[in-house]
Protein backbone atom coordinates (compact mmCIF):
# COMPACT_ATOMS: atom_id res chain seq x y z
CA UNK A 1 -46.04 -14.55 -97.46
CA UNK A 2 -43.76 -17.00 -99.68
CA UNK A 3 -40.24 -16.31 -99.77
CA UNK A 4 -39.38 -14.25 -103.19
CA UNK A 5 -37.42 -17.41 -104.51
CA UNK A 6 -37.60 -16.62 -108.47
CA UNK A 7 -36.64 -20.45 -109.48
CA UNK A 8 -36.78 -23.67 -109.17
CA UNK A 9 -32.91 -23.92 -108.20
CA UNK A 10 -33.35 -21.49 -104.95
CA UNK A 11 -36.46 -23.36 -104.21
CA UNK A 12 -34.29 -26.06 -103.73
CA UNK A 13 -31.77 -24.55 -101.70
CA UNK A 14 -34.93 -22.83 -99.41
CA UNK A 15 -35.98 -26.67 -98.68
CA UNK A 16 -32.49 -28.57 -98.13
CA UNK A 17 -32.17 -25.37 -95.46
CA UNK A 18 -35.49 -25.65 -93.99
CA UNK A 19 -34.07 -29.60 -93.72
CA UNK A 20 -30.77 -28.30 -92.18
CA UNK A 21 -31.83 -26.16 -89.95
CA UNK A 22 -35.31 -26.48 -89.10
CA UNK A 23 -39.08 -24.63 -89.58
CA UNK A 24 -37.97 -21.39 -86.88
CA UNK A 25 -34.85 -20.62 -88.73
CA UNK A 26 -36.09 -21.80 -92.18
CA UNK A 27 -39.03 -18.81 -91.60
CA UNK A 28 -36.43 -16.10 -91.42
CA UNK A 29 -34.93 -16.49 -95.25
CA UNK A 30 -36.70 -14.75 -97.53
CA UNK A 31 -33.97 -14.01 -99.61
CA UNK A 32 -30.61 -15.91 -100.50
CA UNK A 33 -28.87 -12.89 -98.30
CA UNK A 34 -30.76 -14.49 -95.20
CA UNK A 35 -29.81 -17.85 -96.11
CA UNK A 36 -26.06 -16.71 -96.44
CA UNK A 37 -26.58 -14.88 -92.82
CA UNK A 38 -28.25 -17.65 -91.30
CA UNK A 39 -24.94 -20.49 -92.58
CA UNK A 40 -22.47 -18.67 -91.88
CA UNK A 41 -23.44 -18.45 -87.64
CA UNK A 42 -24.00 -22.08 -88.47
CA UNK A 43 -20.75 -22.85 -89.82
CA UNK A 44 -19.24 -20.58 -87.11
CA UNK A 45 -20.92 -22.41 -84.02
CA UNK A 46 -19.95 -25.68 -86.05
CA UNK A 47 -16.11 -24.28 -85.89
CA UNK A 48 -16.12 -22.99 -82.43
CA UNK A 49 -17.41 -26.56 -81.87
CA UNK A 50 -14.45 -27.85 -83.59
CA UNK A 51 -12.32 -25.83 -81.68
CA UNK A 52 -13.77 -27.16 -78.36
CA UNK A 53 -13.56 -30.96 -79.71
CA UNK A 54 -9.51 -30.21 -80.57
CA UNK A 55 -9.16 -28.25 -77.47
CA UNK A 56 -10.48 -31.20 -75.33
CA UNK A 57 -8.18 -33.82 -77.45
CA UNK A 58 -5.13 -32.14 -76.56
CA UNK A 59 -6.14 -31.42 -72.57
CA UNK A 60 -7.67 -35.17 -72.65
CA UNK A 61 -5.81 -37.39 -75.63
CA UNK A 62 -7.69 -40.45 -76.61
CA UNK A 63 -5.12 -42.92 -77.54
CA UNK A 64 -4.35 -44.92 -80.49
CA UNK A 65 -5.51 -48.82 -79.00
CA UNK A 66 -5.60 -52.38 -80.66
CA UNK A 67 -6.75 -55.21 -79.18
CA UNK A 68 -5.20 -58.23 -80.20
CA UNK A 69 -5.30 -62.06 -79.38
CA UNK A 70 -3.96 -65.15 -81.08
CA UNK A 71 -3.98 -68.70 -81.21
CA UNK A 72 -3.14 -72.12 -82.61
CA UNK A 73 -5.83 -73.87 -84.02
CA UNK A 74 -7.54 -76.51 -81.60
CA UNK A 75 -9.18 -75.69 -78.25
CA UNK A 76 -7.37 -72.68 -77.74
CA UNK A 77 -9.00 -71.34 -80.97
CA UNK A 78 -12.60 -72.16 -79.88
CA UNK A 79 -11.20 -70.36 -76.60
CA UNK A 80 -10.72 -67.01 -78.54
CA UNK A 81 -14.07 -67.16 -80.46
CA UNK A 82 -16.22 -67.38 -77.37
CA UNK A 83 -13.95 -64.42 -76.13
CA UNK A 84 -14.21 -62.68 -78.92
CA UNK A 85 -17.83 -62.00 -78.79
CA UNK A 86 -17.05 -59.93 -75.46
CA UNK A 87 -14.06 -58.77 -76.55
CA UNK A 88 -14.76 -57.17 -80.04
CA UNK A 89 -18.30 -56.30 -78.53
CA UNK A 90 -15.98 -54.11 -75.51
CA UNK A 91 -13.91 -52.78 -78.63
CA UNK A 92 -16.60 -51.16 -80.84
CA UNK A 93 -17.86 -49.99 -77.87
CA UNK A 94 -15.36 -48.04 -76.98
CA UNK A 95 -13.96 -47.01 -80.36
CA UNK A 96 -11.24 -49.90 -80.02
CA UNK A 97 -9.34 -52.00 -82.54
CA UNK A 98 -9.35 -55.41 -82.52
CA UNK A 99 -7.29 -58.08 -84.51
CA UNK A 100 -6.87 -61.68 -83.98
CA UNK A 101 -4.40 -64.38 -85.53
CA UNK A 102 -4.94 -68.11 -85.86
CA UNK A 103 -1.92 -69.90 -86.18
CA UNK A 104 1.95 -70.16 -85.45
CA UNK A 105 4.22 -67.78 -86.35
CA UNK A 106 7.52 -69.19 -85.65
CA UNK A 107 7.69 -73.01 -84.14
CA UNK A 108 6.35 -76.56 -84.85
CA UNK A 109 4.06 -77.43 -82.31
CA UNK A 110 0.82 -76.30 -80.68
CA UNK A 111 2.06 -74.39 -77.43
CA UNK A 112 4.66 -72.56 -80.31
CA UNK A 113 1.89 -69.88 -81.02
CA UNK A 114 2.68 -68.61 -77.37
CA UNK A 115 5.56 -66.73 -79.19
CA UNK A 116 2.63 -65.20 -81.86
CA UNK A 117 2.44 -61.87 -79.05
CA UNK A 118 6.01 -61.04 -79.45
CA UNK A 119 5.88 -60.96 -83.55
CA UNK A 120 2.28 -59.21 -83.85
CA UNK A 121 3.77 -56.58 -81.49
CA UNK A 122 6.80 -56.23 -83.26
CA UNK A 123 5.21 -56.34 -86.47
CA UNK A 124 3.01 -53.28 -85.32
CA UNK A 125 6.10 -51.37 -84.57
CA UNK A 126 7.89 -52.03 -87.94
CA UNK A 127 4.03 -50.57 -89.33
CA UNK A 128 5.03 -47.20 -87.48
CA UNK A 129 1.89 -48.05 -84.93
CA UNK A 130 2.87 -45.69 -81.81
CA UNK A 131 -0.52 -46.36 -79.52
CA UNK A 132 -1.63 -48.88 -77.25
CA UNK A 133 -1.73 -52.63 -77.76
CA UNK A 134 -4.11 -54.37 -75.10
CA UNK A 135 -3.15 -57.68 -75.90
CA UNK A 136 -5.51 -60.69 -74.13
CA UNK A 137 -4.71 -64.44 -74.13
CA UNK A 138 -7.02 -66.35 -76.11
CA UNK A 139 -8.86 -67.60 -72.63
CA UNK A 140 -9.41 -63.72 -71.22
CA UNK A 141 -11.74 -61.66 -71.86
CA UNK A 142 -13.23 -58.62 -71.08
CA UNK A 143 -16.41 -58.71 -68.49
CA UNK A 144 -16.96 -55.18 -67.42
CA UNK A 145 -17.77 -53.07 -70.67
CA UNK A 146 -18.69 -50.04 -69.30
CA UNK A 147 -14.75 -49.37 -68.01
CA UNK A 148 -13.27 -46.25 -69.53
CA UNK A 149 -10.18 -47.81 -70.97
CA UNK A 150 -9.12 -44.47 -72.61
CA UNK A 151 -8.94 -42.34 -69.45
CA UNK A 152 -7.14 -45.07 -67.87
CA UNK A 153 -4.63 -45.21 -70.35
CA UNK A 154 -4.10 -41.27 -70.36
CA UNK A 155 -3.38 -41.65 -66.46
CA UNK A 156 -0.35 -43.43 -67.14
CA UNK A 157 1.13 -41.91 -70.63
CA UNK A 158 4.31 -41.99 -68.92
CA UNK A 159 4.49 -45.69 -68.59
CA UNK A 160 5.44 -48.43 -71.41
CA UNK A 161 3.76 -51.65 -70.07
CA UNK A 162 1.08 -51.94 -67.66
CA UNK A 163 0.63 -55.83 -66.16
CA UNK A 164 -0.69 -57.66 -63.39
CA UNK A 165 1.32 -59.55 -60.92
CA UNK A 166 2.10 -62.68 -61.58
CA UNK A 167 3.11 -65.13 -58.36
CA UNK A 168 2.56 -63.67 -54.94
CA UNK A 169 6.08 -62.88 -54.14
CA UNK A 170 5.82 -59.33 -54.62
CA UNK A 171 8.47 -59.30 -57.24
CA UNK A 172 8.57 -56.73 -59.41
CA UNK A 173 9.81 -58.36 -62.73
CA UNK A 174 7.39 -61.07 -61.89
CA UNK A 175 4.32 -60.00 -64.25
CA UNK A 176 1.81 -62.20 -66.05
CA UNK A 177 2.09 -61.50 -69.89
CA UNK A 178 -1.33 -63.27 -70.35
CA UNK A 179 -2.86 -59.82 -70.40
CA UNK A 180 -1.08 -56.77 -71.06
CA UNK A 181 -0.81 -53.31 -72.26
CA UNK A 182 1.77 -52.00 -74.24
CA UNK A 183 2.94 -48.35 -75.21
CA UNK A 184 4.19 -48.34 -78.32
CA UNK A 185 4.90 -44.92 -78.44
CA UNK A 186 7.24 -45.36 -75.57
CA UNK A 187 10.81 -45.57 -76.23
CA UNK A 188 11.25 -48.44 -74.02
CA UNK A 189 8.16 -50.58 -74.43
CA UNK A 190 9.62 -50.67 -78.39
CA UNK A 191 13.02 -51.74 -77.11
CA UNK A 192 11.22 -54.03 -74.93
CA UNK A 193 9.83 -55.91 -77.86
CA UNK A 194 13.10 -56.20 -79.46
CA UNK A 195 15.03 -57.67 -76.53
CA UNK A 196 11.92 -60.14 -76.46
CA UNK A 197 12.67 -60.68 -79.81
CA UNK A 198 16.23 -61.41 -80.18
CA UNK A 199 15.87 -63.77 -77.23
CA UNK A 200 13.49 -66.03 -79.02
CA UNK A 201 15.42 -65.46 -81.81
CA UNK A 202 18.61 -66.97 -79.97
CA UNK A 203 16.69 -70.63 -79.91
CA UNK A 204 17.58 -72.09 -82.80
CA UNK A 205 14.87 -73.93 -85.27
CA UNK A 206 16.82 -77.29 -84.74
CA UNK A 207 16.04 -76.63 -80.73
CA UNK A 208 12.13 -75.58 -81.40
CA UNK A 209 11.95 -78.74 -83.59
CA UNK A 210 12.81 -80.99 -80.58
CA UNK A 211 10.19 -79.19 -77.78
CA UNK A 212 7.29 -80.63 -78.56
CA UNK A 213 5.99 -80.20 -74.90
CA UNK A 214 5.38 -77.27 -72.89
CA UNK A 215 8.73 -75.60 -71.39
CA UNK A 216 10.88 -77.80 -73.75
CA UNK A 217 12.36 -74.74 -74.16
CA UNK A 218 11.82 -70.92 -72.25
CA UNK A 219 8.33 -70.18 -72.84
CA UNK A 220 7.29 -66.40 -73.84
CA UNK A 221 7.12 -65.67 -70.15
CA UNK A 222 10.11 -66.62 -68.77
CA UNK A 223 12.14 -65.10 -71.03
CA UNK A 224 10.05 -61.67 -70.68
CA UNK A 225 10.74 -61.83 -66.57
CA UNK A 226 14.52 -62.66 -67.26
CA UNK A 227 14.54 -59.07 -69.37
CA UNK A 228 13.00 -57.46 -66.88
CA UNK A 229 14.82 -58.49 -64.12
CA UNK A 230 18.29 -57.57 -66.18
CA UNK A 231 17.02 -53.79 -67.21
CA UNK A 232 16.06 -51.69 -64.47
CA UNK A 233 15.19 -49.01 -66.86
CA UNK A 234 12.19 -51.56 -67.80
CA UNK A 235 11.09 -52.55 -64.77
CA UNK A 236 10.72 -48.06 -63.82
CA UNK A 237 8.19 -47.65 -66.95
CA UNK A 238 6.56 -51.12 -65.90
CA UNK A 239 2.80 -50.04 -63.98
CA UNK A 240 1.58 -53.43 -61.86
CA UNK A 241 -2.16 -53.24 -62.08
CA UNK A 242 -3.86 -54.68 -59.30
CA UNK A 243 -4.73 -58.76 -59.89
CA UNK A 244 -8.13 -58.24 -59.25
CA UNK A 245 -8.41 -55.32 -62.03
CA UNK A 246 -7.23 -58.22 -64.48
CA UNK A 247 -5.77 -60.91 -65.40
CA UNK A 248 -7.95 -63.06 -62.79
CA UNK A 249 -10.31 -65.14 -63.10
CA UNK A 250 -12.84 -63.65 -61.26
CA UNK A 251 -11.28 -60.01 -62.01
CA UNK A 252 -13.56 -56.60 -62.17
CA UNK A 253 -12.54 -55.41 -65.76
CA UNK A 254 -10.81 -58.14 -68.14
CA UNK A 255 -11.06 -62.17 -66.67
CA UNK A 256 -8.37 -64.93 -67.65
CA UNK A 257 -9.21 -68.61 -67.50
CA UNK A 258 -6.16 -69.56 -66.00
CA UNK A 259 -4.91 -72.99 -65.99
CA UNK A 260 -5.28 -74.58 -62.78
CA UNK A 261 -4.60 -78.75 -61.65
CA UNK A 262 -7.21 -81.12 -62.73
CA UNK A 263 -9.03 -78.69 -64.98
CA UNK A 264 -8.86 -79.37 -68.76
CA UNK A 265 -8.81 -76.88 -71.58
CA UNK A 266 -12.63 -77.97 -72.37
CA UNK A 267 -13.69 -77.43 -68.74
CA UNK A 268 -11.97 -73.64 -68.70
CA UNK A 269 -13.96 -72.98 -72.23
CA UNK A 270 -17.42 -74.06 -70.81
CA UNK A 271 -16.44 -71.68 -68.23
CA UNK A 272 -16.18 -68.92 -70.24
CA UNK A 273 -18.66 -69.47 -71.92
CA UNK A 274 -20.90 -69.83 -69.38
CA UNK A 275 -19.44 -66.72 -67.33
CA UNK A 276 -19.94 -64.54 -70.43
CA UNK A 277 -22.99 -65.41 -71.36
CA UNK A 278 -24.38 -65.28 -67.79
CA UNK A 279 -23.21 -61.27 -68.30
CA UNK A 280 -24.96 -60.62 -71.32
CA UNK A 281 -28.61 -61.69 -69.66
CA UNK A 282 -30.66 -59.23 -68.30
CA UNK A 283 -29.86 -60.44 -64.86
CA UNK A 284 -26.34 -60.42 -65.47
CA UNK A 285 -26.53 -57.10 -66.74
CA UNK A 286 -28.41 -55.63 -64.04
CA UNK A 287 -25.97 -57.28 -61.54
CA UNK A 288 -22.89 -55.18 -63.58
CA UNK A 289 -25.19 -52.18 -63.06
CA UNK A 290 -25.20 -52.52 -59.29
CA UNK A 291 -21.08 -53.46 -59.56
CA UNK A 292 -20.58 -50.83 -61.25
CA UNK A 293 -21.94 -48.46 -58.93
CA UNK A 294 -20.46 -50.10 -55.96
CA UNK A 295 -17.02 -49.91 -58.20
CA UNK A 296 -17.62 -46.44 -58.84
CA UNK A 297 -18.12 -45.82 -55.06
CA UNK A 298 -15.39 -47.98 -53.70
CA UNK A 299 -12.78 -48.00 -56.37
CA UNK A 300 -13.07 -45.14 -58.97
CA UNK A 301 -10.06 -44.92 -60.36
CA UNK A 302 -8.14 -48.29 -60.40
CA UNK A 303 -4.30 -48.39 -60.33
C-alpha cells in the first residue's frame, strides 16, 4: 500500500527521505508524522555524534599546522619544487597547510633568503596564527607519509620549538634550524621569533650589501644558537628530536639534503629526486609498508 501522500510536494519530500535514509526506513512513513519521527532520531544520533566529535577534540586537540618552505630563485628553487610534490602531497594528507615563498625578503644576494624563515614566522604571528609552523628547508622533505604528525604534536603542547641536533657535541643550544617546528601559541616560541628578529635587524643594509658570500655576515643559524644559549628560559621549552627522526638525510619521517664536501647543489637535487621518486613506486611503497611496521614495533612513539 502507497503512502497517503495527497501531493506532489510530499511526494517529493517521501523520495529525498527514501534518498536520505534508505528503502527500510523510507517503508515506515506513511504519513508526514512518520517522516517527522523518523528525522528527528536522525538529527539526534547526528548530534550525539557531534557531541562525541567535540568531546574527542578537546580530550585529543588537533592542532592548527602550516607547512612552510622558501627560497631564492636558482637551484635552491628547483630544490623546493621536487620537495614539494612530497611535501604538499604529506600535507593534504594529513589535513596540513602548506605555503611556500620564492624570493628574498630582506638582503641582496642569493644565500640572503636564508633570513626568509624568520619574517614568514613573524609575519604569521603579527596574522594572530597561534598553531604549529613545520617549517622545512627547501632541500628536505618529507619521506614517511603515513606519520601521525598531529598526535605527535599534542605530546608535546607544552613545548615552543621542537629541533634536531645539530653537531655531535651534545649541546643543547646547538639545534639545526633546517627543519623545525614552532609553537606559535607558546609564549616563548613568539618571543623567540622576535629576539631572532631584532638580531637580524641589528645588521645594517650597508653591512648586507657588502656579504655577498656565505657567512659574510651571521647566518640565520648562528644567530638562533647565540639566543639560545643566552635565554635559558628558551632552551627549557626547546624538545631535541632525535637526528634520525629528521633533519637527516637518510632520516625515518622528514629527510634534508644536507650539504656535504665535494657535492654540488645539482648532485643533492638529483638526489632528491631520485630518493623521492624511488618512494612513490610500488616497490618503494611496499618497502615503507614493511618500515613502517618495523617502526611501529621498534619505535612507536618517537621523541
Amino acid at each position: 500500500m502507497a503512502p497517503d501522500f495527497d501531493n506532489t510536494h510530499r511526494l517529493l519530500v517521501y523520495l529525498c527521505r527514501l534518498f536520505h535514509f534508505g528503502s527500510g526506513q523510507a517503508a515506515q512513513i506513511r504519513t508526514l508524522k512518520d517522516l517527522d519521527d523518523i528525522a528527528r532520531r536522525a538529527f539526534a544520533r547526528g548530534a550525539e555524534t557531534e557531541a562525541e566529535r567535540d568531546r574527542e577534540a578537546m580530550l585529543h586537540p588537533r592542532p592548527d599546522v602550516i607547512m612552510l618552505q622558501t627560497a631564492d630563485g636558482g637551484v635552491y628553487a628547483d630544490m623546493l619544487a621536487a620537495g614539494r610534490r612530497a611535501n604538499e602531497a604529506y600535507a593534504l594528507k594529513h589535513t596540513i597547510a602548506y605555503q611556500s615563498f620564492i624570493g628574498i625578503k630582506r638582503g641582496y644576494f642569493p644565500w640572503h633568503a636564508v633570513f626568509n624563515r624568520i619574517f614568514l614566522i613573524r609575519d604569521l604571528i603579527q596574522a594572530d596564527f597561534r598553531g604549529w609552523v613545520f617549517y622545512l628547508d627547501a632541500d628536505a622533505y618529507v619521506h614517511y607519509m603515513d606519520f601521525d604528525l598531529l598526535s605527535y604534536l599534542n605530546r608535546h603542547l607544552d613545548k615552543a620549538m621542537i629541533a634536531g641536533p645539530g653537531g655531535f657535541g651534545g649541546e643543547p643550544w646547538d639545534i639545526n634550524d633546517g627543519v623545525f617546528l614552532i609553537n606559535l601559541g607558546h609564549g616563548d616560541a613568539r618571543r623567540l621569533i622576535e629576539d631572532w628578529h631584532d638580531d637580524l635587524m641589528s645588521t645594517s643594509d650597508e653591512e648586507l650589501r657588502n656579504a655577498p658570500r656565505w657567512e659574510d655576515v651571521p647566518s640565520d643559524q648562528p644567530r638562533l644558537h647565540q639566543i639560545l644559549r643566552g635565554n635559558e628560559q628558551y632552551l627549557q621549552g626547546l624538545h631535541i628530536a632525535e637526528r634520525h627522526f629528521f633533519n637527516d638525510r637518510k632520516a625515518r619521517f622528514v629527510r634534508h639534503a644536507l650539504r656535504r664536501p665535494n657535492l654540488r647543489a645539482l648532485d643533492r637535487l638529483a638526489l632528491m629526486e631520485a630518493d623521492i621518486s624511488a618512494a612513490e613506486s610500488p616497490i618503494g611503497r611496499t618497502v615503507l609498508k614493511v618500515q613502517s611496521w618495523y617502526w611501529s614495533w621498534s619505535w612507536s612513539r618517537p621523541r
